[in-house]
N, C-alpha and C. Protein backbone atom coordinates (compact mmCIF):
# COMPACT_ATOMS: atom_id res chain seq x y z
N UNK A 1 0.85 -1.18 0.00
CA UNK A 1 0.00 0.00 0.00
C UNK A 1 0.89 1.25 0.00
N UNK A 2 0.56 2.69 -0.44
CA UNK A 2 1.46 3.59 -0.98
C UNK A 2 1.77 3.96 0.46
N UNK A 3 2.15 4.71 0.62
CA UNK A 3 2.09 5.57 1.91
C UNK A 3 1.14 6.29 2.29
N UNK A 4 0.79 7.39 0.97
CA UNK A 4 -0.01 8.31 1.72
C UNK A 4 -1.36 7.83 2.23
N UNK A 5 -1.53 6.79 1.13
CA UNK A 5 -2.81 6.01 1.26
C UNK A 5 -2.76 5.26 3.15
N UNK A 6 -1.80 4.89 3.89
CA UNK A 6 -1.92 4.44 4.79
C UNK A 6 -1.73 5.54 6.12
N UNK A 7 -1.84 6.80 5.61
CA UNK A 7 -1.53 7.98 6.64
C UNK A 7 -2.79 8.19 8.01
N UNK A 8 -2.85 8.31 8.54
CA UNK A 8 -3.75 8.58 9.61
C UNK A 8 -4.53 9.24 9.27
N UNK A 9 -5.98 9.06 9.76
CA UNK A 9 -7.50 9.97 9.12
C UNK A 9 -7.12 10.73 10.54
N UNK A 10 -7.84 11.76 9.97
CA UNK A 10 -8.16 12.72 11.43
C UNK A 10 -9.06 12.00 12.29
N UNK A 11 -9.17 12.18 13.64
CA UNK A 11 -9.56 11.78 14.50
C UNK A 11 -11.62 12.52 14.69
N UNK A 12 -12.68 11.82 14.78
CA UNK A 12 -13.73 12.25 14.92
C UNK A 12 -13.51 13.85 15.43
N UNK A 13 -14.40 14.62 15.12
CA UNK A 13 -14.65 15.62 15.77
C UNK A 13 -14.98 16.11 17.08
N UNK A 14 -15.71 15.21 17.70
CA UNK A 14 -15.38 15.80 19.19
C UNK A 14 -14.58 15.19 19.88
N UNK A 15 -14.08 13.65 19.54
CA UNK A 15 -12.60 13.05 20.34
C UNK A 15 -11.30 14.29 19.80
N UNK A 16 -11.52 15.29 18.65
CA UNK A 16 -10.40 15.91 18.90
C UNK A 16 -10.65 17.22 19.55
N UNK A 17 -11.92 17.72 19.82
CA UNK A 17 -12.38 18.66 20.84
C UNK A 17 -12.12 18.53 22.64
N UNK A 18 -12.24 16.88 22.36
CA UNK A 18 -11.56 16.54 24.20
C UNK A 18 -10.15 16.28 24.29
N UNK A 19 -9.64 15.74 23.25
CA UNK A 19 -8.21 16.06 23.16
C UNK A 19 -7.36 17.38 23.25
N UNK A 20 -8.46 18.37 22.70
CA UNK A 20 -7.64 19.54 22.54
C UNK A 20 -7.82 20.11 23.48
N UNK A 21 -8.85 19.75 24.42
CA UNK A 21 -9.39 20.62 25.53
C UNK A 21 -8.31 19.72 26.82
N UNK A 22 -7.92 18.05 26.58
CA UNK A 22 -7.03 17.41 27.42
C UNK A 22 -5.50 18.38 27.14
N UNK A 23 -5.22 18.62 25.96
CA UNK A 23 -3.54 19.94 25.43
C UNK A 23 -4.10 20.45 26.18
N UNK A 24 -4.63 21.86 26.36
CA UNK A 24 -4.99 22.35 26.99
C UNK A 24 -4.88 22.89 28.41
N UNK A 25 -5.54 21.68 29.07
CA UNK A 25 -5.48 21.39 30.20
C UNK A 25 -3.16 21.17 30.74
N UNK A 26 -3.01 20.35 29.88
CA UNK A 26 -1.30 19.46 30.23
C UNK A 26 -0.38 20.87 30.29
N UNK A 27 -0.97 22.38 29.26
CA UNK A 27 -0.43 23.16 28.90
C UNK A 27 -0.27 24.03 30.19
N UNK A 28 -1.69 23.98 30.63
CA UNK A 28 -2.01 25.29 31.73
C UNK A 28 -1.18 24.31 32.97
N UNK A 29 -0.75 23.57 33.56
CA UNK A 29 -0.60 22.53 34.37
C UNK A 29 1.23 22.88 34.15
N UNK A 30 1.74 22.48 33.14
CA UNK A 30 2.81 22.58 32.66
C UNK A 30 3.61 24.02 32.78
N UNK A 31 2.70 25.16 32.82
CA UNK A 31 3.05 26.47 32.93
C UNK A 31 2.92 26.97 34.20
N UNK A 32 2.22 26.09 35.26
CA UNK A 32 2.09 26.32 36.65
C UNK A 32 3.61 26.00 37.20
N UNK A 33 3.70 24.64 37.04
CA UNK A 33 4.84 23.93 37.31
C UNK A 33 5.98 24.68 37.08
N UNK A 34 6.54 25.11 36.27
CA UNK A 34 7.16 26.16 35.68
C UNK A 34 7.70 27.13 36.49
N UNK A 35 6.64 27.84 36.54
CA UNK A 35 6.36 28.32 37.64
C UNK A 35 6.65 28.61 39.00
N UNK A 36 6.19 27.14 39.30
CA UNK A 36 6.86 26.61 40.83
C UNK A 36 8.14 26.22 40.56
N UNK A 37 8.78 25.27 39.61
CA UNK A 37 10.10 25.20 39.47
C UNK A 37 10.93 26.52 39.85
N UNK A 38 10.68 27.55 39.54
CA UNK A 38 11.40 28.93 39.67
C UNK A 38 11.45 29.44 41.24
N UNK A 39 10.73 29.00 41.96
CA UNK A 39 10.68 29.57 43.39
C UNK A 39 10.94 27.86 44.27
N UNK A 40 11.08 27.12 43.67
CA UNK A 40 11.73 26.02 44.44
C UNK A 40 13.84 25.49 44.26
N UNK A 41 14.37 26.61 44.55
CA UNK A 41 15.80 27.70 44.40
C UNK A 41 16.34 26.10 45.14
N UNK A 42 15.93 26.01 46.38
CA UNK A 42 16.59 25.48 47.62
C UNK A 42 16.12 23.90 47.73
N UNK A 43 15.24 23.44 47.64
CA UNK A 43 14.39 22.56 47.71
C UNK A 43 15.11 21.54 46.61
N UNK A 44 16.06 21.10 46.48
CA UNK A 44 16.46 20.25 45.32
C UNK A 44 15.60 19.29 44.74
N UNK A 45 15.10 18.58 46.01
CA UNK A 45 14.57 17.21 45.84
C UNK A 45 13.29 17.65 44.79
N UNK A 46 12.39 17.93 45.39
CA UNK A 46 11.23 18.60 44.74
C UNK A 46 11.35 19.43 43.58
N UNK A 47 12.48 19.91 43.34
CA UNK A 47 13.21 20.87 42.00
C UNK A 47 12.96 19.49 41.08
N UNK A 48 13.34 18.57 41.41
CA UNK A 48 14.19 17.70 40.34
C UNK A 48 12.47 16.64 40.24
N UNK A 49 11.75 16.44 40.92
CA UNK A 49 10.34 16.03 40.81
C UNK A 49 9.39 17.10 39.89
N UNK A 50 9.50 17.86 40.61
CA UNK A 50 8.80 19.23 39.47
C UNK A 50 9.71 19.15 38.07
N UNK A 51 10.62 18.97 37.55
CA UNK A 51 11.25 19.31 35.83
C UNK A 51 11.08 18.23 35.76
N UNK A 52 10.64 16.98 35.95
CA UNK A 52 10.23 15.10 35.46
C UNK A 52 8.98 15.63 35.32
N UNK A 53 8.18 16.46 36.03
CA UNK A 53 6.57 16.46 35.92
C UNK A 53 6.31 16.86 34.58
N UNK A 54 7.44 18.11 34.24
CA UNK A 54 7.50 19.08 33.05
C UNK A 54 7.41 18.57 31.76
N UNK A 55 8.17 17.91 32.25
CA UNK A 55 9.05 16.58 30.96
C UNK A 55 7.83 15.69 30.33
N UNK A 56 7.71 15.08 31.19
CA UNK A 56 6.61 13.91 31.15
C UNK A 56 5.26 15.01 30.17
N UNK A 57 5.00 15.88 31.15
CA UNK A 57 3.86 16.30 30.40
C UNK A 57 4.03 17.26 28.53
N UNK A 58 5.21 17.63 28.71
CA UNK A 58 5.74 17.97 27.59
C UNK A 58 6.00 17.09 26.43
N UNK A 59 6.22 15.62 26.39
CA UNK A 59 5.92 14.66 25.81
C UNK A 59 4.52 14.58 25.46
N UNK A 60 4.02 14.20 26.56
CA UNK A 60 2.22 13.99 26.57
C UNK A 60 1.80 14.76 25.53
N UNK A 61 2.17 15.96 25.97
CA UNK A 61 1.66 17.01 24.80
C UNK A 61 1.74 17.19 23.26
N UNK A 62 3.12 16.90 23.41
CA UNK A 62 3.55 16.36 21.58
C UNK A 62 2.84 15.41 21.15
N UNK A 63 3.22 14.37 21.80
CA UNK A 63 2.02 13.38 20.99
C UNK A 63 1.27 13.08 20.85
N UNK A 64 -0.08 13.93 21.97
CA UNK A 64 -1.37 14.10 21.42
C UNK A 64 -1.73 15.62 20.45
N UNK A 65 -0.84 16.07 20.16
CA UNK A 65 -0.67 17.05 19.25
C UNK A 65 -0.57 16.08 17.54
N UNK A 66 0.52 15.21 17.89
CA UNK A 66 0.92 14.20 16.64
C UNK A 66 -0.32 13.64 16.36
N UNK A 67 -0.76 13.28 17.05
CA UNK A 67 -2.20 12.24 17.03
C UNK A 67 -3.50 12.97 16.41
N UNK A 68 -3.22 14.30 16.90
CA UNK A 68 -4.21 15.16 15.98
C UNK A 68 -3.84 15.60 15.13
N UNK A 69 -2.52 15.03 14.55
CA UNK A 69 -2.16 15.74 13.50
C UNK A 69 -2.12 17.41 13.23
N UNK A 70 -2.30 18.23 14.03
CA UNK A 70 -1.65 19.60 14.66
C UNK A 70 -0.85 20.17 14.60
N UNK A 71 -0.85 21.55 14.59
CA UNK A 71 0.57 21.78 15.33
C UNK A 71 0.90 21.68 16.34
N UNK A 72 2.52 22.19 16.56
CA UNK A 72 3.23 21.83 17.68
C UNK A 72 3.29 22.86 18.40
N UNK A 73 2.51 23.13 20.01
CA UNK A 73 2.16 24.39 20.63
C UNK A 73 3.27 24.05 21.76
N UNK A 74 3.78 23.36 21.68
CA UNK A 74 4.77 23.27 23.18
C UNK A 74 6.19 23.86 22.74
C-alpha cells in the first residue's frame, strides 16, 4: 500500500475537541509547574520532581498534538 494512502485519518470531531481541551489542560498545568520550578531555588529534591513532571507532560503534549495531526504548541 502507498504511503499516503496508509496515513492517519483525522480523529472524529469531538474526540479531537476533548483532546484539545485534554492539550490544553497538560499546557495550563505545565506552565504552573514552571512556575513553581522557579521559586523552588533550595528545595532540590522537589526541584528535580517538578522538571520530570515538566518533561513527562511535555511529551504527553507532543504526541497528542501528533495524534491530531496539529501543530506543535509546546
Amino acid at each position: 500500500m502507498h504511503r499516503s494512502a496508509t496515513a492517519l485519518t483525522p480523529p472524529p470531531p469531538l474526540v479531537a475537541i476533548a483532546e484539545r481541551r485534554r492539550i490544553g489542560e497538560m499546557l495550563r498545568e505545565r506552565a504552573l509547574l514552571q512556575a513553581d520550578l522557579l521559586r523552588l531555588v533550595l528545595r532540590r529534591c522537589r526541584r528535580v520532581e517538578t522538571q520530570r513532571r515538566i518533561d513527562q507532560l511535555t511529551r504527553e503534549i507532543l504526541m497528542a498534538e501528533i495524534a491530531l495531526g496539529g501543530k506543535h504548541t509546546s
